[in-house]
C-alpha atoms as a PDB file:
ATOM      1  CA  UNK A   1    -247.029  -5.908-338.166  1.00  0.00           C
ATOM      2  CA  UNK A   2    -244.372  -6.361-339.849  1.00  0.00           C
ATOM      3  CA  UNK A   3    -240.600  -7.627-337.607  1.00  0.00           C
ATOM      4  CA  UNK A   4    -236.914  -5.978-337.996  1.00  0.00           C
ATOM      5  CA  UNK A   5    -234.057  -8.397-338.088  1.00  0.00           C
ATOM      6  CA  UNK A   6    -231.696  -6.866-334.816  1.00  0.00           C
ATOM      7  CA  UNK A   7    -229.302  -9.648-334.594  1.00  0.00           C
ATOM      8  CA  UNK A   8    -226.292  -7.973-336.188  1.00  0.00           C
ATOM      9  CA  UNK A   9    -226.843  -4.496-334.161  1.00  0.00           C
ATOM     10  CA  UNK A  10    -226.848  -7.474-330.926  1.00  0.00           C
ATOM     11  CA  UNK A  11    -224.010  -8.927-332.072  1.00  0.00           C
ATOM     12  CA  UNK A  12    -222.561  -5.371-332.461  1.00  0.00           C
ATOM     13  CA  UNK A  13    -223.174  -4.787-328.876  1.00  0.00           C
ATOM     14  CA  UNK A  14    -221.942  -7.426-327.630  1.00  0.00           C
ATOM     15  CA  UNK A  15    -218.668  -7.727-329.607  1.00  0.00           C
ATOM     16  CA  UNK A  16    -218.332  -3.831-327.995  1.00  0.00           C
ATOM     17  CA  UNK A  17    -219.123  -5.241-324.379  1.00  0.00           C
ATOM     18  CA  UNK A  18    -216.692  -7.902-324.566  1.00  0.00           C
ATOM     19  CA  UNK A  19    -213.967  -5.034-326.406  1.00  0.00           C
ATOM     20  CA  UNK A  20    -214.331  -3.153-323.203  1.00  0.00           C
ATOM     21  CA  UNK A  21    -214.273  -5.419-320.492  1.00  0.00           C
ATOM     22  CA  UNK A  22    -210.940  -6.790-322.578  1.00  0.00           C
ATOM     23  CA  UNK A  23    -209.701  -3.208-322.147  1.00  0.00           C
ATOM     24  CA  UNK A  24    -210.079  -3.079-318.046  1.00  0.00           C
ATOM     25  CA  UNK A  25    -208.409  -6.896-317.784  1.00  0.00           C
ATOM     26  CA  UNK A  26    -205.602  -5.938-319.640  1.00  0.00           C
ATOM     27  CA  UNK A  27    -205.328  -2.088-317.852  1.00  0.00           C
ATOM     28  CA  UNK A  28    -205.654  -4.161-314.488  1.00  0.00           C
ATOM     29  CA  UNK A  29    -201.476  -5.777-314.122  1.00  0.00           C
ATOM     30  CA  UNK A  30    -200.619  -1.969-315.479  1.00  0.00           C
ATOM     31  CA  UNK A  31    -202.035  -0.394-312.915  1.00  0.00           C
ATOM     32  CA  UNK A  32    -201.210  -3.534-310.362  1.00  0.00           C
ATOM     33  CA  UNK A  33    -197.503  -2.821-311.626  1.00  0.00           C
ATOM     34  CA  UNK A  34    -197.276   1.117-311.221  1.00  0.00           C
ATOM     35  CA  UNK A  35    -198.873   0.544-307.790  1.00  0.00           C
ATOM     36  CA  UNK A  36    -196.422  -1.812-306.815  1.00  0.00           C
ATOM     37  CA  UNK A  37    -193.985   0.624-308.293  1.00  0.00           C
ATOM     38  CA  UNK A  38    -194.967   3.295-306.564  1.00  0.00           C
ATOM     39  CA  UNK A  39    -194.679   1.334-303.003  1.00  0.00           C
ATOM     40  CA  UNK A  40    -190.972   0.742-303.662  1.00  0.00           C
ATOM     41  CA  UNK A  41    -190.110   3.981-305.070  1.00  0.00           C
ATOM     42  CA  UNK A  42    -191.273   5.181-301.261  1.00  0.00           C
ATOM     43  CA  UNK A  43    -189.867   2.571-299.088  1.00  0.00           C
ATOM     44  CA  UNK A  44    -186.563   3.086-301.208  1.00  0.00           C
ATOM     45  CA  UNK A  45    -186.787   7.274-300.618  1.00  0.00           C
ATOM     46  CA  UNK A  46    -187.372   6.649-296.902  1.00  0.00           C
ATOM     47  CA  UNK A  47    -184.270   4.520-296.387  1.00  0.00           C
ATOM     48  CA  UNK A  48    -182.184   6.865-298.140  1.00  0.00           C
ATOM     49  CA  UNK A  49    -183.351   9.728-295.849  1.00  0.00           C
ATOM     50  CA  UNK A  50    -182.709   7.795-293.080  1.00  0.00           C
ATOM     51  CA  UNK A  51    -179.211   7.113-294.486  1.00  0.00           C
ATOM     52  CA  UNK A  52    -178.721  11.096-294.649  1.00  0.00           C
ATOM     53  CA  UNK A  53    -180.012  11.330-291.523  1.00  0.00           C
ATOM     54  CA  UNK A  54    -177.615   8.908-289.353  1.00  0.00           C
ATOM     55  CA  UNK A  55    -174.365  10.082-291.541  1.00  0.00           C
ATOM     56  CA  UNK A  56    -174.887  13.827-290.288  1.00  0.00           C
ATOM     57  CA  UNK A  57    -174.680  12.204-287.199  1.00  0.00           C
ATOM     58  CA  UNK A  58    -171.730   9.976-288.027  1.00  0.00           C
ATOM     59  CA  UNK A  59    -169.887  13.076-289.382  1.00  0.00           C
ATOM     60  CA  UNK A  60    -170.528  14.981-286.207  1.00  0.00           C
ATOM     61  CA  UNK A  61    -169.284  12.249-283.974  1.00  0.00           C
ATOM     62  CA  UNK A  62    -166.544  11.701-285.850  1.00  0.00           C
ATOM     63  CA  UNK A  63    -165.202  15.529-284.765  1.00  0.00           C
ATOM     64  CA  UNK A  64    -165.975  14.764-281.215  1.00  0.00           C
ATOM     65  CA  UNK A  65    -164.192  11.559-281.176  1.00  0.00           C
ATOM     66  CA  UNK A  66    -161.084  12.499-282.652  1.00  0.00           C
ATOM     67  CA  UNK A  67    -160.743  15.049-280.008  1.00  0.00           C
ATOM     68  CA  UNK A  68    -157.755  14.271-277.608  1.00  0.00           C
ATOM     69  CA  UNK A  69    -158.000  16.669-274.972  1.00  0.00           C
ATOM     70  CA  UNK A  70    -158.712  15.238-271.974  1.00  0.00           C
ATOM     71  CA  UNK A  71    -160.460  18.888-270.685  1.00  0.00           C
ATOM     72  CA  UNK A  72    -162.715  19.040-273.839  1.00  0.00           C
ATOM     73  CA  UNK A  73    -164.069  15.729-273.733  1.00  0.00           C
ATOM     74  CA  UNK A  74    -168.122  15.644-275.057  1.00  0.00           C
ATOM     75  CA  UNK A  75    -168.426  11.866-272.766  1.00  0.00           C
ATOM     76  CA  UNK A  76    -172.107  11.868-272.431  1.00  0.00           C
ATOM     77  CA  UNK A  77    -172.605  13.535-276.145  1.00  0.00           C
ATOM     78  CA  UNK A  78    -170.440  11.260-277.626  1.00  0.00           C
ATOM     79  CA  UNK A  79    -172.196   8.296-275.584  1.00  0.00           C
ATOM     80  CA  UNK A  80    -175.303   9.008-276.638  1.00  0.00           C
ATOM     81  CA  UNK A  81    -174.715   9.559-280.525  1.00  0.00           C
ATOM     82  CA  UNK A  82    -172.635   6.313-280.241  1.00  0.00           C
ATOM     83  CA  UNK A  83    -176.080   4.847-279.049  1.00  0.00           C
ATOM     84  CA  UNK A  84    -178.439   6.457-281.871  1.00  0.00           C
ATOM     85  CA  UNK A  85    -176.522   5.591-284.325  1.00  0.00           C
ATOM     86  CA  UNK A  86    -176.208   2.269-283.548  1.00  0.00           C
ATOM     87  CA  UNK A  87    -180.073   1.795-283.379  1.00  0.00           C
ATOM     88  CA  UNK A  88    -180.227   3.880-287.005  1.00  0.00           C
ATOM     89  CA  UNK A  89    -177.997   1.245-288.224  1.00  0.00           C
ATOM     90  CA  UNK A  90    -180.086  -1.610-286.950  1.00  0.00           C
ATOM     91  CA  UNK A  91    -183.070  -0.135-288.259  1.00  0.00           C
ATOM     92  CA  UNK A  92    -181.780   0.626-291.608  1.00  0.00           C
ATOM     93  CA  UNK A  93    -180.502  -2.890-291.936  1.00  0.00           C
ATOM     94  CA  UNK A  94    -183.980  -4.314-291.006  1.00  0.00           C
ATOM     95  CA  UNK A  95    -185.625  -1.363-293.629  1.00  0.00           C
ATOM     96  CA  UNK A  96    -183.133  -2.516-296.559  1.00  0.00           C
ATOM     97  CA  UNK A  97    -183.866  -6.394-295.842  1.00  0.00           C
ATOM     98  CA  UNK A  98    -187.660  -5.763-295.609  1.00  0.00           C
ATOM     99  CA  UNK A  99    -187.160  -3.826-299.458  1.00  0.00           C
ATOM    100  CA  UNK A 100    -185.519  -6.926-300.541  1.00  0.00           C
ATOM    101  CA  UNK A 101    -188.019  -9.075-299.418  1.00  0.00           C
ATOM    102  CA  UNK A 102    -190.451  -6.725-301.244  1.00  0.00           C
ATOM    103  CA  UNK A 103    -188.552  -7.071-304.427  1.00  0.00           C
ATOM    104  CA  UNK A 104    -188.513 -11.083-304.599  1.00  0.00           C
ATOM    105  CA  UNK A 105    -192.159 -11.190-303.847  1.00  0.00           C
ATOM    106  CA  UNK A 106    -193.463  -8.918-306.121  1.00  0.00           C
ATOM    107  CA  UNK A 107    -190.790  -9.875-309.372  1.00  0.00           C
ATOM    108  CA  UNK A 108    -193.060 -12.339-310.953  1.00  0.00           C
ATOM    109  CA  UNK A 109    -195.639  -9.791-311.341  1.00  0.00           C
ATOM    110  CA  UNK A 110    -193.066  -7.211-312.718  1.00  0.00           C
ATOM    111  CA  UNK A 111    -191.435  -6.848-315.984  1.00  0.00           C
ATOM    112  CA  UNK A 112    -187.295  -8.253-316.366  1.00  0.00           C
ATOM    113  CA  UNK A 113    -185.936  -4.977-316.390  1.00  0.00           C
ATOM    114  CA  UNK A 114    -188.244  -2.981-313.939  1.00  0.00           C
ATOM    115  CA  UNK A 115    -187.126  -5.815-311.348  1.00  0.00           C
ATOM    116  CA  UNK A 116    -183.537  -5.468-311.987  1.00  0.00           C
ATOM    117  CA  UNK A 117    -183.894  -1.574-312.086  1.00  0.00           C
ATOM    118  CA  UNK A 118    -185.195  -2.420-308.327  1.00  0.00           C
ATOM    119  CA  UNK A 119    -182.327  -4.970-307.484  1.00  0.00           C
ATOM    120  CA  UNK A 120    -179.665  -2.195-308.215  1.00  0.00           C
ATOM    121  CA  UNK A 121    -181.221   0.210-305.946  1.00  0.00           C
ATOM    122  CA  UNK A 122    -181.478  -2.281-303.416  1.00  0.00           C
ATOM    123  CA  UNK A 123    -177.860  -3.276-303.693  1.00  0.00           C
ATOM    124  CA  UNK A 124    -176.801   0.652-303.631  1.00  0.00           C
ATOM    125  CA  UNK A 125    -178.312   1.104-300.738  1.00  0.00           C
ATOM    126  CA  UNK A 126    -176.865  -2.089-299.124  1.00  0.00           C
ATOM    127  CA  UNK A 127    -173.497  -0.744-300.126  1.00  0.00           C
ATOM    128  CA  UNK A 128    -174.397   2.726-298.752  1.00  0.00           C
ATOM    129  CA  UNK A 129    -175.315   1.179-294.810  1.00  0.00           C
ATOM    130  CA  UNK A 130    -171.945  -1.283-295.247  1.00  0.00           C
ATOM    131  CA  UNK A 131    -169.880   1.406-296.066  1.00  0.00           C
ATOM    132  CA  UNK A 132    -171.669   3.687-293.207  1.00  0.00           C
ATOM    133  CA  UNK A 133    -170.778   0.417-290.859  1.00  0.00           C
ATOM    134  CA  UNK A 134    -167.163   0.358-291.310  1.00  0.00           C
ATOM    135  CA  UNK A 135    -166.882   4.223-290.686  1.00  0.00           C
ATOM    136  CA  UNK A 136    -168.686   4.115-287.960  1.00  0.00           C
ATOM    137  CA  UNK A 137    -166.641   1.218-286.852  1.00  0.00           C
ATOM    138  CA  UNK A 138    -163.333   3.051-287.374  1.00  0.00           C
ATOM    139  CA  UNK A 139    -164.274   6.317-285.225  1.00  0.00           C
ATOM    140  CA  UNK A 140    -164.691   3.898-282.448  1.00  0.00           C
ATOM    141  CA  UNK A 141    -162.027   2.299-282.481  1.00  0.00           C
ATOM    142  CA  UNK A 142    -160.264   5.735-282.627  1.00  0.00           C
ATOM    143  CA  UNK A 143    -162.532   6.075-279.718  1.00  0.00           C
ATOM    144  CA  UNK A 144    -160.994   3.834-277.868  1.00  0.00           C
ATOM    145  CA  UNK A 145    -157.147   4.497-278.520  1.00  0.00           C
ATOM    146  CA  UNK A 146    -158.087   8.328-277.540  1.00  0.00           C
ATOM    147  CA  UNK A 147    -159.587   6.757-274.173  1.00  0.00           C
ATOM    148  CA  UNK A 148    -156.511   4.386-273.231  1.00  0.00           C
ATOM    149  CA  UNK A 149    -154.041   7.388-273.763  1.00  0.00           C
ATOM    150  CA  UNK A 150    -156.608   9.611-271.710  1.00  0.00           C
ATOM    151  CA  UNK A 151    -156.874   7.218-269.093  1.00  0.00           C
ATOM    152  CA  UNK A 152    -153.102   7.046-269.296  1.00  0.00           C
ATOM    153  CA  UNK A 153    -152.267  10.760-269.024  1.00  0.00           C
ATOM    154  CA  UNK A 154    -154.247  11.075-266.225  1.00  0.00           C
ATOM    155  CA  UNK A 155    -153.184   7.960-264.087  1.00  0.00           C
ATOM    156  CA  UNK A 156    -149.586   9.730-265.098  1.00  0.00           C
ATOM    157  CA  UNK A 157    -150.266  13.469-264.113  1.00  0.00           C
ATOM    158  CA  UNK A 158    -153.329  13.332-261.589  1.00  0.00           C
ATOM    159  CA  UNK A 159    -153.000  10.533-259.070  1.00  0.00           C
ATOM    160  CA  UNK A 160    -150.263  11.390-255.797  1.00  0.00           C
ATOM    161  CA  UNK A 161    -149.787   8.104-254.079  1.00  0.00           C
ATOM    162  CA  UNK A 162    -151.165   8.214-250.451  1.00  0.00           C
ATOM    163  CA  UNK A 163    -147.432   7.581-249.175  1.00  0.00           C
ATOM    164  CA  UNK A 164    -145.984  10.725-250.769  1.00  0.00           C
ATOM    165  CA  UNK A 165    -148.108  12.802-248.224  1.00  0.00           C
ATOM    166  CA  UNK A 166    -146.558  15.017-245.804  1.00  0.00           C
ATOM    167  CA  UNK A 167    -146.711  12.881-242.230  1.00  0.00           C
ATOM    168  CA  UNK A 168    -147.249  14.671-238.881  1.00  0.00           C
ATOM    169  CA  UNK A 169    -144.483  16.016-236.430  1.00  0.00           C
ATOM    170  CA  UNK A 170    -143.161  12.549-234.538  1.00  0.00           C
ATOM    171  CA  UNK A 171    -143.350  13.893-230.953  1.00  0.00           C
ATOM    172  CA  UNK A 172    -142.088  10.702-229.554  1.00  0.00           C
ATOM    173  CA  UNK A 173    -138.303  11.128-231.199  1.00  0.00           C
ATOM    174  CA  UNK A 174    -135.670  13.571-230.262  1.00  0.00           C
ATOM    175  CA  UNK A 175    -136.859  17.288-228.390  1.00  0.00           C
ATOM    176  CA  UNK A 176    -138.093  18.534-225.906  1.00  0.00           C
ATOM    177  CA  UNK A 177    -140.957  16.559-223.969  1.00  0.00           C
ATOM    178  CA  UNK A 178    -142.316  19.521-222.365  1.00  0.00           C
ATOM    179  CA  UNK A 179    -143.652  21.787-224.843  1.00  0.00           C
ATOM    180  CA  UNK A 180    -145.095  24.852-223.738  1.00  0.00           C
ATOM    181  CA  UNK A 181    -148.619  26.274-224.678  1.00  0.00           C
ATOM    182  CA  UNK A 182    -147.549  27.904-227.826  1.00  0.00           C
ATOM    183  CA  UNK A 183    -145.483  24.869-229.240  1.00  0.00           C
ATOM    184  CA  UNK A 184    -149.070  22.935-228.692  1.00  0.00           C
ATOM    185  CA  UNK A 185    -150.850  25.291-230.353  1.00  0.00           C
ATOM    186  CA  UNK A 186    -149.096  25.407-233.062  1.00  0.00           C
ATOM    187  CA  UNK A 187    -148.708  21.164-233.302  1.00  0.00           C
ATOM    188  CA  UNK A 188    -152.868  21.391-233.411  1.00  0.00           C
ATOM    189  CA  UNK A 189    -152.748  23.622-236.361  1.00  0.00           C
ATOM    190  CA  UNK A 190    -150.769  21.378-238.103  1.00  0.00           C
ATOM    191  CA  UNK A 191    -152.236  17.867-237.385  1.00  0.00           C
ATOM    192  CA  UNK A 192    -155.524  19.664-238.909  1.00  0.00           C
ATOM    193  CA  UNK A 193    -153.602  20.731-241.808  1.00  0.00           C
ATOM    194  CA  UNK A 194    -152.698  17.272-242.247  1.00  0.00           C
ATOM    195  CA  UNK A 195    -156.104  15.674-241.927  1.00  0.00           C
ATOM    196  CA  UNK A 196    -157.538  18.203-244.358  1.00  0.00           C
ATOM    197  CA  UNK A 197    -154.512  17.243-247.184  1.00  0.00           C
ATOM    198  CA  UNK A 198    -155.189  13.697-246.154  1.00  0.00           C
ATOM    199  CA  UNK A 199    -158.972  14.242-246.946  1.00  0.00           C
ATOM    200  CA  UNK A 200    -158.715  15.771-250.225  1.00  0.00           C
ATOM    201  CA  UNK A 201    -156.031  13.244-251.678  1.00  0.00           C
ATOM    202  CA  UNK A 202    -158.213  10.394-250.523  1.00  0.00           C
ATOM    203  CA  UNK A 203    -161.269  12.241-252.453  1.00  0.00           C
ATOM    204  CA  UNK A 204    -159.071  12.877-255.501  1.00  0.00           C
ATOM    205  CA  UNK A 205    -157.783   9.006-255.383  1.00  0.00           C
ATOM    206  CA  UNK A 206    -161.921   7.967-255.055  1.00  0.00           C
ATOM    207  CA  UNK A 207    -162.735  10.399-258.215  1.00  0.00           C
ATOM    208  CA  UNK A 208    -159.794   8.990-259.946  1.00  0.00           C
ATOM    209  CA  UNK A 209    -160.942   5.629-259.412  1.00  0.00           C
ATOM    210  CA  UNK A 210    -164.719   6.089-260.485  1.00  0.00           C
ATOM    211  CA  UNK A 211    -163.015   7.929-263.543  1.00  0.00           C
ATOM    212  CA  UNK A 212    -161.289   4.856-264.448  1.00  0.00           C
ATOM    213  CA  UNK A 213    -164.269   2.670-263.593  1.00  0.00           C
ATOM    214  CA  UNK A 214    -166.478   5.053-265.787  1.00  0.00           C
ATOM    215  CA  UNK A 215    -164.284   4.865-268.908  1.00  0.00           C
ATOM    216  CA  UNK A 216    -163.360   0.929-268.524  1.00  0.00           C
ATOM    217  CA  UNK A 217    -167.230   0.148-268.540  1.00  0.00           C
ATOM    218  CA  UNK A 218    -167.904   3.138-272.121  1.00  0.00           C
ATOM    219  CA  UNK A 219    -164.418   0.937-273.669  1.00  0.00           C
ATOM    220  CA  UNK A 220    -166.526  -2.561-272.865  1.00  0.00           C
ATOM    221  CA  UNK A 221    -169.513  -0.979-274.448  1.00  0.00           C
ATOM    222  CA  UNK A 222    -167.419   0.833-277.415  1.00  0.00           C
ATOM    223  CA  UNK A 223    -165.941  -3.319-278.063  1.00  0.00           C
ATOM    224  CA  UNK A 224    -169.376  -4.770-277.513  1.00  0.00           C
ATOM    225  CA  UNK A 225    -170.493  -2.487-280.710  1.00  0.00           C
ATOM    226  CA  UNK A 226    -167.767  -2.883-282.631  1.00  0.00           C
ATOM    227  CA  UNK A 227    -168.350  -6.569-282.763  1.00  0.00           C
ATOM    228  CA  UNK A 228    -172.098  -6.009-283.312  1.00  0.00           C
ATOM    229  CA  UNK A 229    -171.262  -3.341-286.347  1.00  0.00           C
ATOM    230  CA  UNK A 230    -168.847  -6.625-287.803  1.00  0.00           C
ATOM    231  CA  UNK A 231    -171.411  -9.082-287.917  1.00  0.00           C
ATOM    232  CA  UNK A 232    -173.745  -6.317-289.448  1.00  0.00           C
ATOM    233  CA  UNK A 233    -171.219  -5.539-292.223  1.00  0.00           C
ATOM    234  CA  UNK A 234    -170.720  -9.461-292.904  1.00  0.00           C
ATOM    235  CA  UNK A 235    -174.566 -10.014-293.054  1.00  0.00           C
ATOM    236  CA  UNK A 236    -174.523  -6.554-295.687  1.00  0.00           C
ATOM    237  CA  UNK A 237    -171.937  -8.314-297.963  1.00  0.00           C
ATOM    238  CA  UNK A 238    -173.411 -11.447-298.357  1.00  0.00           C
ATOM    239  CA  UNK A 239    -177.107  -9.132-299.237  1.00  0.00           C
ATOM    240  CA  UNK A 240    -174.991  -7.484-301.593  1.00  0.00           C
ATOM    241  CA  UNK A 241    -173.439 -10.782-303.079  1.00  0.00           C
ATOM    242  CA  UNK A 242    -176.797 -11.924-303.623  1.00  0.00           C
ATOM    243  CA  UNK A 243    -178.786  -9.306-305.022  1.00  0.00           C
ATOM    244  CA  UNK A 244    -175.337  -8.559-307.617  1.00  0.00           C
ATOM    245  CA  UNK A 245    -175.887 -12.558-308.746  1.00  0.00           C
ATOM    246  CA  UNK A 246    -179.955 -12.065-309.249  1.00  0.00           C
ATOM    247  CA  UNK A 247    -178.785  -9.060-311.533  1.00  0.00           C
ATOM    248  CA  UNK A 248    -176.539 -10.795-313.464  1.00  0.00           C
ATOM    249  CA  UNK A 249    -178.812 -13.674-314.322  1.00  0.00           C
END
């Protein structure tokens, strides 16, 4: 029986083989890089919704806070916005640190200018949350103002001092001791008249005072952010500083 010399259709194969399995190594940081891509293109479009998000809120406490009118004051809304918003900004903060962090990790394995393309966003969004920061910032402290001359309008307009009241008839001066049953009748009606003006200044004076207490303690709050929102804006800056210099090199 006569034997076929195969070794070049062998070689052929294998020369294929190894062309293939050359093809799927070098597919293999492609597809590692769109994946990683794709990650950051979402974590990126989340924070910017977010950022949407808390500056319709911004805008609409901005309207309430600029309102002066002490008898179409939104406390309690503009309380509680002052609140979410301050926890949007702390979470966006963390969100736009956490994409930073995803950035240096992953640049080795990207190309020069898909990681700079990603550095930019990062520092656009950074300037988009400081920015945010220092409005936010500014409608409290208008906040604030509109609260002192509040507080001072109505210390001005609303409290009677206690001594201004009316006193009762002094039936040990001048008149007649002797008063008959009319005279006493009438005295009665008036001593309760007094108590009940008494009464009702002393509960204006104890509204007026947990009025002052109440906006004292949202002013200490209102200061307490304010500082929180600077440090915030400081720690932005230098992110900002830092991811401009890693574009420039």
């Amino acid at each position: 029986m006569s034997c076929r010399d195969r070794t070049q259709e062998f070689l052929s194969a294998c020369k294929s083989l190894q062309s293939r399995q050359n093809g799927i190594q070098t597919n293999k940081p492609t597809l590692r890089a769109v994946r990683q891509r794709s990650e950051f293109t979402l974590m990126a479009k989340r924070i910017g919704k977010d950022l949407s998000n808390t500056f319709a809120k911004l805008e609409k406490l901005t309207i309430l806070a600029k309102r002066k009118s002490l008898f179409d004051d939104k406390a309690v809304e503009i309380e509680e916005l002052t609140y979410i918003i301050k926890q949007d900004i702390n979470s966006l903060n963390k969100q736009i640190a956490q994409l930073q962090d995803f950035v240096r990790a992953k640049g080795s394995q990207s190309g020069r200018h898909l990681q700079t393309h990603s550095n930019t966003i990062v520092v656009s969004l950074q300037s988009k949350l400081a920015s945010m920061s220092n409005d936010f910032k500014s409608v409290l402290e208008v906040r604030t103002e509109n609260l002192k001359q509040q507080r001072s309008r109505r210390e001005q307009f609303s409290r009677a001092p206690v001594s201004a009241l009316p006193l009762a008839p002094n039936h040990l001066g001048g008149g007649p001791v002797v008063l008959g049953a009319e005279s006493r009748a009438s005295g009665d009606v008036a001593i309760d008249m007094m108590d009940s003006r008494t009464s009702q200044q002393l509960q204006l004076i104890d509204e007026q005072d947990s009025y002052i207490q109440s906006r004292a303690d949202t002013m200490q709050n209102i200061e307490s952010t304010i500082v929180e929102l600077g440090s915030i804006f400081q720690q932005l800056a230098h992110m900002v500083k830092e991811q401009e210099e890693t574009i420039q090199r």
